[in-house]
N, C-alpha and C. Protein backbone atom coordinates (compact mmCIF):
# COMPACT_ATOMS: atom_id res chain seq x y z
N UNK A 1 77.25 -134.04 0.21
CA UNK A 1 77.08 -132.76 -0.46
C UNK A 1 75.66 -132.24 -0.22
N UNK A 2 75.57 -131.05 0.56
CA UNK A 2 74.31 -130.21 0.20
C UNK A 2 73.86 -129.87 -1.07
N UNK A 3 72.46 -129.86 -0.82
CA UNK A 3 71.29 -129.43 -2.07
C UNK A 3 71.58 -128.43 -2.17
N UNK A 4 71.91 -127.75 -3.50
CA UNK A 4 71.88 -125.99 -3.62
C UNK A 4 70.89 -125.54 -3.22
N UNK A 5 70.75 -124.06 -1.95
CA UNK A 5 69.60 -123.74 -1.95
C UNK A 5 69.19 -122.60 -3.06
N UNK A 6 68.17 -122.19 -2.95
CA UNK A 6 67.29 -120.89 -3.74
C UNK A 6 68.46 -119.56 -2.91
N UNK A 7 68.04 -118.39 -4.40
CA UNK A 7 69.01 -117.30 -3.91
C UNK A 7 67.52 -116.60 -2.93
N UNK A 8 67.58 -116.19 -1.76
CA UNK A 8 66.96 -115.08 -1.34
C UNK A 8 66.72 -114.28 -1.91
N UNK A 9 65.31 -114.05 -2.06
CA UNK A 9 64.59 -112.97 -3.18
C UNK A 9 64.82 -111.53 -1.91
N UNK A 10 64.73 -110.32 -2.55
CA UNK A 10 64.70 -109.18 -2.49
C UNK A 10 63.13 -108.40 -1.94
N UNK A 11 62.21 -109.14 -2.08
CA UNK A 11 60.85 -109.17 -1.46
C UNK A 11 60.80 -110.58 -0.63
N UNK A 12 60.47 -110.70 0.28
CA UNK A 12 59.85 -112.33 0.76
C UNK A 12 58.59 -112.18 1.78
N UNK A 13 57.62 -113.45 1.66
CA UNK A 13 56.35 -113.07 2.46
C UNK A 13 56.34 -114.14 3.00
N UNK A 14 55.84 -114.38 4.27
CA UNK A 14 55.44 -115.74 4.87
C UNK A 14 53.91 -116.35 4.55
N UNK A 15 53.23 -114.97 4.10
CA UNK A 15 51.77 -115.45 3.80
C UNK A 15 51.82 -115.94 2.53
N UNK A 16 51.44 -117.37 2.49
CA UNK A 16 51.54 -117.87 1.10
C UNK A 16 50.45 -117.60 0.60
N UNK A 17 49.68 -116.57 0.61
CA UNK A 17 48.84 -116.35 -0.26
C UNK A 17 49.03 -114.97 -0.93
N UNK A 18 50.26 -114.28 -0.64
CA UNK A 18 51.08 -113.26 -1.12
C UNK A 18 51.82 -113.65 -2.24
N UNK A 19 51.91 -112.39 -3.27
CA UNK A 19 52.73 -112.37 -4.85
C UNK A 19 54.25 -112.65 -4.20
N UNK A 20 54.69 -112.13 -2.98
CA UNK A 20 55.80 -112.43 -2.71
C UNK A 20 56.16 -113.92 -1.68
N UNK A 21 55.43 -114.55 -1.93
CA UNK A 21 55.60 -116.04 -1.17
C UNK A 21 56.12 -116.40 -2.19
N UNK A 22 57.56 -117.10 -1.64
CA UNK A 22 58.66 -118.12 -2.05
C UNK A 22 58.52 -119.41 -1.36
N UNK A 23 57.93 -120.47 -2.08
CA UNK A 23 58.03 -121.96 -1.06
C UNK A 23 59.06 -122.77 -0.54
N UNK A 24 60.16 -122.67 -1.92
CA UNK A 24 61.32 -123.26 -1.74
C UNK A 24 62.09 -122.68 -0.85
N UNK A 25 61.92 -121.40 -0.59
CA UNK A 25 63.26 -120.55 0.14
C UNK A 25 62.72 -121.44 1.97
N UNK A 26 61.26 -121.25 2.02
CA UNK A 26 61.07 -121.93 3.55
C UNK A 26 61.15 -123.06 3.97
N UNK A 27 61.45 -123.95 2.85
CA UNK A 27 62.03 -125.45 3.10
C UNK A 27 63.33 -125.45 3.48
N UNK A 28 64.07 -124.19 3.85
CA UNK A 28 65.29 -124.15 4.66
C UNK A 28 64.98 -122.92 5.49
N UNK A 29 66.59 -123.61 6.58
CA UNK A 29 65.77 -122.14 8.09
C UNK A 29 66.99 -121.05 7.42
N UNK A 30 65.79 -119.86 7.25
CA UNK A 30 66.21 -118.69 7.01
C UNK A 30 66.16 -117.52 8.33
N UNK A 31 66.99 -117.08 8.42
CA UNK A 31 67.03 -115.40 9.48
C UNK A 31 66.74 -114.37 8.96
N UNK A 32 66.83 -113.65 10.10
CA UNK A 32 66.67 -112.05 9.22
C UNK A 32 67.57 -111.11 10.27
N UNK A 33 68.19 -110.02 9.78
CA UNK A 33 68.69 -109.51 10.80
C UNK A 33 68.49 -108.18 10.62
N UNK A 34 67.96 -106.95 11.13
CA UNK A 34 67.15 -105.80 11.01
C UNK A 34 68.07 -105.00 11.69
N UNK A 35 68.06 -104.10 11.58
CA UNK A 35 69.48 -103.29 12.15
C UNK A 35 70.63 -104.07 13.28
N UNK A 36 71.38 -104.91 12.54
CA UNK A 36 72.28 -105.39 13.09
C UNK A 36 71.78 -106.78 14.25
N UNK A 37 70.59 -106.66 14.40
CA UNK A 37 69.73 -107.47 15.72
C UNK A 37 69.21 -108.40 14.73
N UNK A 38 69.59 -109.58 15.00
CA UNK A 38 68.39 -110.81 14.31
C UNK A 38 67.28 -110.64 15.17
N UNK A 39 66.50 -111.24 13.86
CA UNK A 39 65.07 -111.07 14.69
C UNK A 39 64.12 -112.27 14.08
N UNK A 40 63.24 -112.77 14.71
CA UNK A 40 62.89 -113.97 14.76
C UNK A 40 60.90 -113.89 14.30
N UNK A 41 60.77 -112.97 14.16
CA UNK A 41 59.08 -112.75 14.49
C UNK A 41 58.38 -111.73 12.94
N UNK A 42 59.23 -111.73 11.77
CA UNK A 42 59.24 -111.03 10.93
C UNK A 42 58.43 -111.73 10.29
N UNK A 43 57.18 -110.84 9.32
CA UNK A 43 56.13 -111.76 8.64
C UNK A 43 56.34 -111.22 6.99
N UNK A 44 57.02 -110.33 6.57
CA UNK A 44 57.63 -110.00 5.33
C UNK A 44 58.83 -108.96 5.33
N UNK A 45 59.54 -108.64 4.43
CA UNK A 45 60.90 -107.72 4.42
C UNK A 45 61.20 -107.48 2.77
N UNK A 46 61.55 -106.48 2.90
CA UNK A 46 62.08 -105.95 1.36
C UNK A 46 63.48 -105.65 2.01
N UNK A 47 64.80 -106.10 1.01
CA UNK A 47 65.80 -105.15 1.54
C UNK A 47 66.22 -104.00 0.66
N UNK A 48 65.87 -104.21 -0.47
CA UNK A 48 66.03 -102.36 -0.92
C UNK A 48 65.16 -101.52 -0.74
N UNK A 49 63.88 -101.66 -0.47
CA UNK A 49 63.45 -100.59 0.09
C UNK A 49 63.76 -100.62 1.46
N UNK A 50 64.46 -101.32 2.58
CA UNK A 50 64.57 -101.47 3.89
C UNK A 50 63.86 -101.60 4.61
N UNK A 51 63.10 -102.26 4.58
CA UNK A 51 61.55 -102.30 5.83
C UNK A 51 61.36 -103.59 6.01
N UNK A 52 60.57 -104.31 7.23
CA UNK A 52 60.35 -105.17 7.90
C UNK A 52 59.27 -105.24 8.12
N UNK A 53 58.36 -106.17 8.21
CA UNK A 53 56.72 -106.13 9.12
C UNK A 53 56.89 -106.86 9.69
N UNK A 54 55.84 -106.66 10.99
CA UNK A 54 56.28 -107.58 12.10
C UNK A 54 54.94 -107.76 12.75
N UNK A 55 54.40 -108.56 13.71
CA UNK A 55 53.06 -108.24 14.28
C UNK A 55 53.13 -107.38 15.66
N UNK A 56 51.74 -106.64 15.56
CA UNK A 56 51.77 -105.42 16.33
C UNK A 56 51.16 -105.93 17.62
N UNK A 57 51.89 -106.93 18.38
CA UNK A 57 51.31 -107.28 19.67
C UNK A 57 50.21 -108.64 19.29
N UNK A 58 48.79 -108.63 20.24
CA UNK A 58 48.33 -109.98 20.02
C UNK A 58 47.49 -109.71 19.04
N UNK A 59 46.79 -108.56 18.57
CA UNK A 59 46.22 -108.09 17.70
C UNK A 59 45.77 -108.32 16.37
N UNK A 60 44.67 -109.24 15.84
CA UNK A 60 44.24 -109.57 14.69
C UNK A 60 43.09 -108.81 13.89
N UNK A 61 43.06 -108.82 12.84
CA UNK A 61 42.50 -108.30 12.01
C UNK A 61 41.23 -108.97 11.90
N UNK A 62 39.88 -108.34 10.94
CA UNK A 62 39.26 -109.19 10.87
C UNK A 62 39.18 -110.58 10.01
N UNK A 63 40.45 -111.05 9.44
CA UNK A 63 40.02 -112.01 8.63
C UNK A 63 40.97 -113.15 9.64
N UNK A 64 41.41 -112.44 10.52
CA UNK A 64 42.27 -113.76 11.87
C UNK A 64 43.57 -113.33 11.76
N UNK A 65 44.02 -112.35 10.68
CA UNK A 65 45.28 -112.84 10.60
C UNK A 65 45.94 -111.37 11.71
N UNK A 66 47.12 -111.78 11.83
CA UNK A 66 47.86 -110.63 12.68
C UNK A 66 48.02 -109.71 11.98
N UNK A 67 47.76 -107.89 12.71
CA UNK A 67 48.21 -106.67 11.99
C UNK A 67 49.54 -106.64 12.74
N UNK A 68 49.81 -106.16 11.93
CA UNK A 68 51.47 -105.66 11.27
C UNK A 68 51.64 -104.59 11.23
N UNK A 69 52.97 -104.27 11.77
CA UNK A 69 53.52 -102.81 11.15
C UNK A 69 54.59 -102.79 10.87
N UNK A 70 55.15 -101.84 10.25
CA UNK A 70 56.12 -101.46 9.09
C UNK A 70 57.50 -100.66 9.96
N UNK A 71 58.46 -101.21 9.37
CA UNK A 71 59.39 -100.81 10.27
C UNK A 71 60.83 -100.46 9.72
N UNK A 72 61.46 -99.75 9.34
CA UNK A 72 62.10 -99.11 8.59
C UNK A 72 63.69 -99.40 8.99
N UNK A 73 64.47 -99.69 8.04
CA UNK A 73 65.79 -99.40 8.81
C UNK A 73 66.81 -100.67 7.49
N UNK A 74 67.58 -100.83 8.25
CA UNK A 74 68.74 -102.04 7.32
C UNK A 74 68.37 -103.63 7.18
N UNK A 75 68.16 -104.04 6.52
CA UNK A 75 67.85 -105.39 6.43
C UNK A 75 68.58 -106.28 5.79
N UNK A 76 68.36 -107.40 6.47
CA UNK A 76 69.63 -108.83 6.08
C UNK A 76 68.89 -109.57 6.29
N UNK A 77 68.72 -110.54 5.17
CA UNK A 77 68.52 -112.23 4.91
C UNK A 77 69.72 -113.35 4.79
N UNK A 78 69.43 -114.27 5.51
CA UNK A 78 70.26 -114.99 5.43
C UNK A 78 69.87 -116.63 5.66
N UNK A 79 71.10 -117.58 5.75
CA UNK A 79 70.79 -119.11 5.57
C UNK A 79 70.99 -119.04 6.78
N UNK A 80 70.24 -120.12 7.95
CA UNK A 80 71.17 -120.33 8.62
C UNK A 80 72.11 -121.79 9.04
């Protein structure tokens, strides 16, 4: 028998130093699928507001971390 996992929150962040970092949800492999296309490179997602961030090429900010941009459209979380 599998461990129940966590329900997929409605905000999720990969930066754990974000209000929306979930730990438990990344102790399992989660997807995302953005207008119909999974996508593999996503660094946060809301699905009611519908948007995605993603990194904008090799491009870092000054504190190291990758800039991001915002990307609009249908969003799906899932187990995989």
């Amino acid at each position: 028998m599998t461990e129940p996992r966590p329900e997929l929150p409605d905000h999720l962040s990969v930066d754990p130093r974000s209000p929306h970092h979930v730990a438990a949800v990344f102790e399992h492999d989660i997807g995302i699928r953005f207008n119909g296309k999974e996508r593999s490179d996503v660094e946060e997602y809301c699905i009611s507001e519908g948007w995605i961030k993603v990194p904008a090429g090799k491009t870092l900010d000054r504190k190291g971390r990758p800039l991001t941009i915002k990307l609009k459209g249908q969003v799906e979380a899932f187990y995989r």
